[in-house]
Structure formats: structure tokens, C-alpha cells
Protein backbone atom coordinates (compact mmCIF):
# COMPACT_ATOMS: atom_id res chain seq x y z
CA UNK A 1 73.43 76.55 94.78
CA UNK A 2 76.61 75.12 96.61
CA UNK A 3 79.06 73.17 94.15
CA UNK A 4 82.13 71.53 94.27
CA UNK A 5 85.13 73.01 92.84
CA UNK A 6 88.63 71.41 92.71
CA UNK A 7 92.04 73.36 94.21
CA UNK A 8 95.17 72.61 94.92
CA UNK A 9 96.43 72.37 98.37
CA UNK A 10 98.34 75.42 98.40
CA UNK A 11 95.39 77.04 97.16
CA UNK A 12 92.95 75.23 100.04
CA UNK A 13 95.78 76.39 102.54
CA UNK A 14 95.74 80.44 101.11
CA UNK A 15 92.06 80.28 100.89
CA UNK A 16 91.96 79.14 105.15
CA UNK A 17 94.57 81.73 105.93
CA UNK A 18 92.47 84.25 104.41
CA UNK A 19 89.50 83.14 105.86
CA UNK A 20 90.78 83.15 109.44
CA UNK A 21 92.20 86.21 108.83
CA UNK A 22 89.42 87.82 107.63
CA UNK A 23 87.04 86.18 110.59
CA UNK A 24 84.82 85.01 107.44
CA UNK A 25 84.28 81.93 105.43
CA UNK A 26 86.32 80.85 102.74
CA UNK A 27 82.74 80.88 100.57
CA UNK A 28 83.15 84.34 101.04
CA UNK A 29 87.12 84.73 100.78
CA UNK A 30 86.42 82.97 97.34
CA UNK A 31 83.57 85.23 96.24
CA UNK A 32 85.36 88.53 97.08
CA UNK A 33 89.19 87.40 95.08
CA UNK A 34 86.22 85.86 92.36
CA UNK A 35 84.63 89.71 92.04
CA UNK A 36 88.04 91.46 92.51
CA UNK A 37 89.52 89.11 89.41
CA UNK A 38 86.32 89.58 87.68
CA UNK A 39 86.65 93.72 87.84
CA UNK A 40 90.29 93.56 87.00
CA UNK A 41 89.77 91.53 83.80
CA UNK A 42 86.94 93.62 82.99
CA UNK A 43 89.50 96.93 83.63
CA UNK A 44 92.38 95.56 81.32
CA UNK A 45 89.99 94.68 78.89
CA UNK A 46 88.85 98.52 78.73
CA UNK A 47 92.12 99.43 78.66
CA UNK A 48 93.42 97.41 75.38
CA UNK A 49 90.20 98.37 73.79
CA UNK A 50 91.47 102.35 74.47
CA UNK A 51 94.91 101.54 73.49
CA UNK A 52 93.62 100.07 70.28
CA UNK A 53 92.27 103.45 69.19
CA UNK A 54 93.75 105.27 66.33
CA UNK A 55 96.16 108.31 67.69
CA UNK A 56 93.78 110.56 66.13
CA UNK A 57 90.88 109.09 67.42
CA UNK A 58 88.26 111.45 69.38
CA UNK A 59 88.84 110.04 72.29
CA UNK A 60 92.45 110.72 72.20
CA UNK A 61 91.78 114.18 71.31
CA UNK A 62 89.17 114.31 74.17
CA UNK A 63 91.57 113.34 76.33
CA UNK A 64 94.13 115.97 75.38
CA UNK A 65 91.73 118.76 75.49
CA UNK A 66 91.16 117.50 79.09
CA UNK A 67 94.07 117.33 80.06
CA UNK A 68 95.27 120.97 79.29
CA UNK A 69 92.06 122.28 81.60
CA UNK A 70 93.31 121.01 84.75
CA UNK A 71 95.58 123.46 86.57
CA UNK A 72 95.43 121.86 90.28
CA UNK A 73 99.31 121.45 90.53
CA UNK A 74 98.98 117.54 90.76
CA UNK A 75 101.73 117.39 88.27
CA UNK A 76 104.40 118.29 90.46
CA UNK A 77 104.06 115.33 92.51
């Protein structure tokens, strides 16, 4: 259901230029940055709850296990 939400101008203005750039409303400009913010906050989240793990947590030593298995060279880059 269509609602009204309240922006700034700039906003309004970024939201057009994206629109027109994009060939596509700015209904869907607005959903896509709304789903790419949503995914991002969902990704930092995820990543303070794994920071928050104890140094000698499983997963850390998971992690370290893993990481002596791979041998594809990817660290010299």
C-alpha cells in the first residue's frame, strides 16, 4: 500500500537523479538503497556479534584451522 514519507530536498533531488539514471521509478530507486541498507545493517550486525566472541571461542579456532587448508596462492596478492 502506497504511503507518504517525508525527505528533504536534497534527498527528493538524489532520489530523481537516480531514477532517471536508472530509467526506473524512484519507488523503485527507494526500494533497492531500502534492501541494500537493510543487508548492510544486517552484515555489520553479524560482524560485531563475531567480534564479540571470546579469542578462544570455536569459531575462532574454526576459522584458524581453515585458514591453514587453503594453499591457492591468494595471499600473495
Amino acid at each position: 500500500m502506497p504511503t507518504t514519507v517525508r525527505i528533504s530536498n536534497r534527498g527528493r533531488d538524489i532520489l530523481a537523479q537516480l531514477s532517471r539514471d536508472a530509467h526506473t521509478t524512484m519507488t523503485d530507486v527507494l526500494d533497492a538503497a531500502l534492501e541494500s541498507y537493510r543487508r548492510q545493517r544486517f552484515l555489520e550486525k553479524a560482524s560485531e556479534a563475531y567480534a564479540s566472541l571470546p579469542a578462544d571461542s570455536d569459531y575462532h579456532r574454526e576459522i584458524a584451522s581453515l585458514d591453514t587448508t587453503v594453499n591457492d596462492g591468494l595471499e600473495r596478492l
